[in-house]
N, C-alpha and C. Protein backbone atom coordinates (compact mmCIF):
# COMPACT_ATOMS: atom_id res chain seq x y z
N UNK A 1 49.00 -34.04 -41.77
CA UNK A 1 48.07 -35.12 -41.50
C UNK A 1 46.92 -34.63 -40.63
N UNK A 2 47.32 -33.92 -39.41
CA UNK A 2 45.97 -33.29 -38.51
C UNK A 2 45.17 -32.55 -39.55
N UNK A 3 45.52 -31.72 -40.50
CA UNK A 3 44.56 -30.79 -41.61
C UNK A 3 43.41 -32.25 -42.16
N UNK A 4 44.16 -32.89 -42.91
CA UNK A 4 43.50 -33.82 -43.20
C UNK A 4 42.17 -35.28 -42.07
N UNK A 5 42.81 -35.38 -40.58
CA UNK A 5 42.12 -35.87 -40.05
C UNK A 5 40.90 -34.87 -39.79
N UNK A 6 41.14 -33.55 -39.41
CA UNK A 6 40.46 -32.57 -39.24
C UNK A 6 38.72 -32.41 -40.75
N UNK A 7 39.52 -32.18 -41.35
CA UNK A 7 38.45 -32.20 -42.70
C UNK A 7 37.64 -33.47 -42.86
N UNK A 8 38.57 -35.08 -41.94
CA UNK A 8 37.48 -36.08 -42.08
C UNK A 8 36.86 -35.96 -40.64
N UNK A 9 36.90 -35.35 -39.94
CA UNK A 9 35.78 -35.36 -38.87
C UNK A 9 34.84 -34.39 -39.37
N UNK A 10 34.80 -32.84 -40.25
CA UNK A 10 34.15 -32.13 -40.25
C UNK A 10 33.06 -32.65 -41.03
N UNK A 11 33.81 -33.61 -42.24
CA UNK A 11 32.91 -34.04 -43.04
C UNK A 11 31.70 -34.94 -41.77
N UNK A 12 32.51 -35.36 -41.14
CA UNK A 12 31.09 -36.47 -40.18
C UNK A 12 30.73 -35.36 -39.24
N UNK A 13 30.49 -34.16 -39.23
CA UNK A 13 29.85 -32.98 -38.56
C UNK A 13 30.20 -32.92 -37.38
N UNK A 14 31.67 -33.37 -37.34
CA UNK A 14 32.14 -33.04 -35.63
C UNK A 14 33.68 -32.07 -36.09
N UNK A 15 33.35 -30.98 -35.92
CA UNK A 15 34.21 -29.93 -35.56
C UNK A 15 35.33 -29.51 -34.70
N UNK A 16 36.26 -29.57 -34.73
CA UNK A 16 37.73 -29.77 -34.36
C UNK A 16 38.58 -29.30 -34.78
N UNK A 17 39.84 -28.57 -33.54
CA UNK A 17 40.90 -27.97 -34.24
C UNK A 17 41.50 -28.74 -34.00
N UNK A 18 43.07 -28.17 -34.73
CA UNK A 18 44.31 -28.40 -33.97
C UNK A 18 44.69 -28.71 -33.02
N UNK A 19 44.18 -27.46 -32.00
CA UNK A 19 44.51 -27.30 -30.47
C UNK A 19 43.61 -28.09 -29.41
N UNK A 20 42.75 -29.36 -30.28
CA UNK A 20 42.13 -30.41 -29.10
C UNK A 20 42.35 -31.77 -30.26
N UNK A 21 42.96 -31.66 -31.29
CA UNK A 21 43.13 -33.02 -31.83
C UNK A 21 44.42 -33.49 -31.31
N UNK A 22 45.63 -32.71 -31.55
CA UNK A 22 46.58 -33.10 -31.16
C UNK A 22 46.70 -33.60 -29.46
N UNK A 23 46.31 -32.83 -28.57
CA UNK A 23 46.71 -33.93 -27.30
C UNK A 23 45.73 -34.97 -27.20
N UNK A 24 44.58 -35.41 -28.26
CA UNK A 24 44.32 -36.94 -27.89
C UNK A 24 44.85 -37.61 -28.78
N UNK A 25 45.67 -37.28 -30.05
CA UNK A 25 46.11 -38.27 -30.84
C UNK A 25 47.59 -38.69 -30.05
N UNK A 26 48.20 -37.69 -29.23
CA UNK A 26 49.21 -37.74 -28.04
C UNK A 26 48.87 -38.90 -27.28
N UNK A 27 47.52 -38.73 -26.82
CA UNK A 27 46.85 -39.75 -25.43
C UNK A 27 47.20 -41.03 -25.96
N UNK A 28 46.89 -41.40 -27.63
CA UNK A 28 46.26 -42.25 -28.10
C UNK A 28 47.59 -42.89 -28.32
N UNK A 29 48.92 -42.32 -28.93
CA UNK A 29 50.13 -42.66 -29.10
C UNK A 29 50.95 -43.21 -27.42
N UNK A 30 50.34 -43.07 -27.00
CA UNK A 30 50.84 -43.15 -25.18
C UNK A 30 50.28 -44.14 -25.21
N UNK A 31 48.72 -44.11 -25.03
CA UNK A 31 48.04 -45.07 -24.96
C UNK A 31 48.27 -47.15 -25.74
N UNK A 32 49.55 -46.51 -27.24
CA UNK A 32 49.63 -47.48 -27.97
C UNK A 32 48.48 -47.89 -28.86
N UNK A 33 47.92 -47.13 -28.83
CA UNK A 33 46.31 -47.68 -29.79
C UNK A 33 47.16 -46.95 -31.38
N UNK A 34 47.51 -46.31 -31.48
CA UNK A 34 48.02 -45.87 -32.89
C UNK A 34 49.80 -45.56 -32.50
N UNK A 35 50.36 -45.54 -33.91
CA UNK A 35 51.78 -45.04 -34.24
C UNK A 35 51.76 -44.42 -34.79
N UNK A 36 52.98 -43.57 -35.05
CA UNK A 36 53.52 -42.31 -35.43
C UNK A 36 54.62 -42.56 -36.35
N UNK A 37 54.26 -42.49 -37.96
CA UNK A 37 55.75 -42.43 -38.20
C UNK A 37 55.69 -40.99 -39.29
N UNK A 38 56.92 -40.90 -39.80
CA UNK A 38 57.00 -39.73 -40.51
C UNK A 38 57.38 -39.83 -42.31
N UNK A 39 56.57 -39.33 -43.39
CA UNK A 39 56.98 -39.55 -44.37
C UNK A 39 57.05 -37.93 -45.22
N UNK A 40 58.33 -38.36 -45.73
CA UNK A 40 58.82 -37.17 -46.81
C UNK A 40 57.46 -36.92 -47.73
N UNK A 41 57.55 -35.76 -48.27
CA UNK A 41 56.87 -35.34 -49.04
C UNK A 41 57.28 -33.78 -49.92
N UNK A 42 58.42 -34.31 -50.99
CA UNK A 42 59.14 -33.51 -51.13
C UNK A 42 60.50 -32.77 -49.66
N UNK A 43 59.70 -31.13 -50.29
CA UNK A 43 60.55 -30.75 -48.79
C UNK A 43 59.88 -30.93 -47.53
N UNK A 44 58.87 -31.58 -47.37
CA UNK A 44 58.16 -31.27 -45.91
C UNK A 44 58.22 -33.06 -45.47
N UNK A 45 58.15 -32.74 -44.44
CA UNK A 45 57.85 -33.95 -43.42
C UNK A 45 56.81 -33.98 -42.77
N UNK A 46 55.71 -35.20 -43.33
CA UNK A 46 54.50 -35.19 -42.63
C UNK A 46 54.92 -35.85 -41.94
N UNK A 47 53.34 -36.25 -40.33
CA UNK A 47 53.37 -37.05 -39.51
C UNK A 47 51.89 -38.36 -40.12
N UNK A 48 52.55 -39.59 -39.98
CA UNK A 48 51.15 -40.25 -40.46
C UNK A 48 51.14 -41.48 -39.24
N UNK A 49 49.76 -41.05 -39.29
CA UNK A 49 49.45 -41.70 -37.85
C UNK A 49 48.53 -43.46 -38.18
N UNK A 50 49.17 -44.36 -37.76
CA UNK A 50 48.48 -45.76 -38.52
C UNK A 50 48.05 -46.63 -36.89
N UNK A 51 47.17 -47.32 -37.24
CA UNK A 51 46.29 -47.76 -36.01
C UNK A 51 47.03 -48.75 -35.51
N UNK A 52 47.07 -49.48 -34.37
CA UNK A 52 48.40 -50.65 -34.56
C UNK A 52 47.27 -52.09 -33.46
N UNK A 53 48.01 -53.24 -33.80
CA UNK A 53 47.48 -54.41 -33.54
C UNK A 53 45.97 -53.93 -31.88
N UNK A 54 47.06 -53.22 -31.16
CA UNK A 54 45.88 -52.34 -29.96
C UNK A 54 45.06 -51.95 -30.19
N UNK A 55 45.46 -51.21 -31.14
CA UNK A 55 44.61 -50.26 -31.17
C UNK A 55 43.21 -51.14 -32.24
N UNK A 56 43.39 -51.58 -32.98
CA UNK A 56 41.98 -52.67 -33.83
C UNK A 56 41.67 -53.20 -32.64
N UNK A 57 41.98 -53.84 -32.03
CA UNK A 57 41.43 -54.48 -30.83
C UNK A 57 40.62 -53.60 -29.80
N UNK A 58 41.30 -52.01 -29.54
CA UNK A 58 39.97 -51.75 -28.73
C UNK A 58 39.30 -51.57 -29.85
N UNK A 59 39.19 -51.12 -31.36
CA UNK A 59 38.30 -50.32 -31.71
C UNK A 59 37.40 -51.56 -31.72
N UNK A 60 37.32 -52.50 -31.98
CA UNK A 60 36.54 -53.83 -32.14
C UNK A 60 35.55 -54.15 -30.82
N UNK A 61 36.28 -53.65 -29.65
CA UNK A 61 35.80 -53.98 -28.58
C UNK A 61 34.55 -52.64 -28.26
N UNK A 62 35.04 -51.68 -29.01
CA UNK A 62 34.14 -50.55 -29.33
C UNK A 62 32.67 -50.67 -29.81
N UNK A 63 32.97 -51.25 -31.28
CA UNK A 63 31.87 -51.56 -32.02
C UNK A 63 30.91 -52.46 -31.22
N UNK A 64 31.77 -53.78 -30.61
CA UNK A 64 30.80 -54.75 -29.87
C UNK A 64 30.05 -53.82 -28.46
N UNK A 65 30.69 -52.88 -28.04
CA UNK A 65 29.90 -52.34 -26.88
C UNK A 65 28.48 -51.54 -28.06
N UNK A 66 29.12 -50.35 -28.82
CA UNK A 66 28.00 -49.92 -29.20
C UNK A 66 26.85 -50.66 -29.97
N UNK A 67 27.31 -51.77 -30.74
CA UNK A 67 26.22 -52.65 -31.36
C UNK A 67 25.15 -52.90 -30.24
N UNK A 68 25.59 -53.70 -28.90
CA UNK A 68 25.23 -54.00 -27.81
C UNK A 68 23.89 -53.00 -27.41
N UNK A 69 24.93 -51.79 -27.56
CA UNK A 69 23.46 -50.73 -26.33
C UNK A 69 22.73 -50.34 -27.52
N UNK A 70 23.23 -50.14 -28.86
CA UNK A 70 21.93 -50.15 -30.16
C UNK A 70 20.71 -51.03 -29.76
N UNK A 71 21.06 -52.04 -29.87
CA UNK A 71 20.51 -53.49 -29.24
C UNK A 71 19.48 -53.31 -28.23
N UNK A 72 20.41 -52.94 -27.18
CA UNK A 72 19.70 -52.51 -26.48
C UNK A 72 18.76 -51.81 -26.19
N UNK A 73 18.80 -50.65 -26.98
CA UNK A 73 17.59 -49.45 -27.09
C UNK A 73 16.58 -49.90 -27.94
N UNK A 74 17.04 -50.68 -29.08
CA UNK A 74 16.11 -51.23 -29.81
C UNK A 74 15.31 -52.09 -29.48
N UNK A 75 15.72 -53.37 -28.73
CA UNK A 75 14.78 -53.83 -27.87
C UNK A 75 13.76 -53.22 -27.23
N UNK A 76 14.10 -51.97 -25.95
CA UNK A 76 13.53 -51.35 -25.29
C UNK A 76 12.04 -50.63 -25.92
N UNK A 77 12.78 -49.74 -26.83
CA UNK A 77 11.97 -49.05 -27.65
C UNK A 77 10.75 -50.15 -28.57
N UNK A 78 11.00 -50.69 -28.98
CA UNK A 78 9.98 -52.31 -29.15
C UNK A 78 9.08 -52.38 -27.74
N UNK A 79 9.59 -52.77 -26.97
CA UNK A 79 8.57 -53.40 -26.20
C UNK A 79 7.04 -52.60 -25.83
């Protein structure tokens, strides 16, 4: 699953290994903003990581901050 989160950040031009994705998807599992469960796949056992009721809620609270200071600059830049 990290290979795969990895390839969707590169695609959005933010570059990332292994060795700095995993302790914030750690933070983030601590944190309760996402879960962890594990699904077969044949012989291997992935990890798949799903966002949970918290975790939509900050991301929501996210969007409303950044809409906000968009907003904000846009105004500014106007006047």
């Amino acid at each position: 699953m990290a290979t795969r989160i990895i390839k969707i950040l590169k695609d959005e031009g933010i570059r990332v290994g292994a060795n700095r994705l995993y302790p914030v998807l750690n933070a983030m599992l601590k944190d309760g903003v996402i879960s962890q469960k594990e699904k077969r796949d044949g012989k291997r056992v992935r990890k798949v990581y799903v966002i949970t009721l918290k975790g939509r809620k900050v991301l929501e609270g996210g969007k409303k901050l950044f809409r906000g200071i968009v907003g904000e600059f846009t105004r500014e830049m106007l006047e």
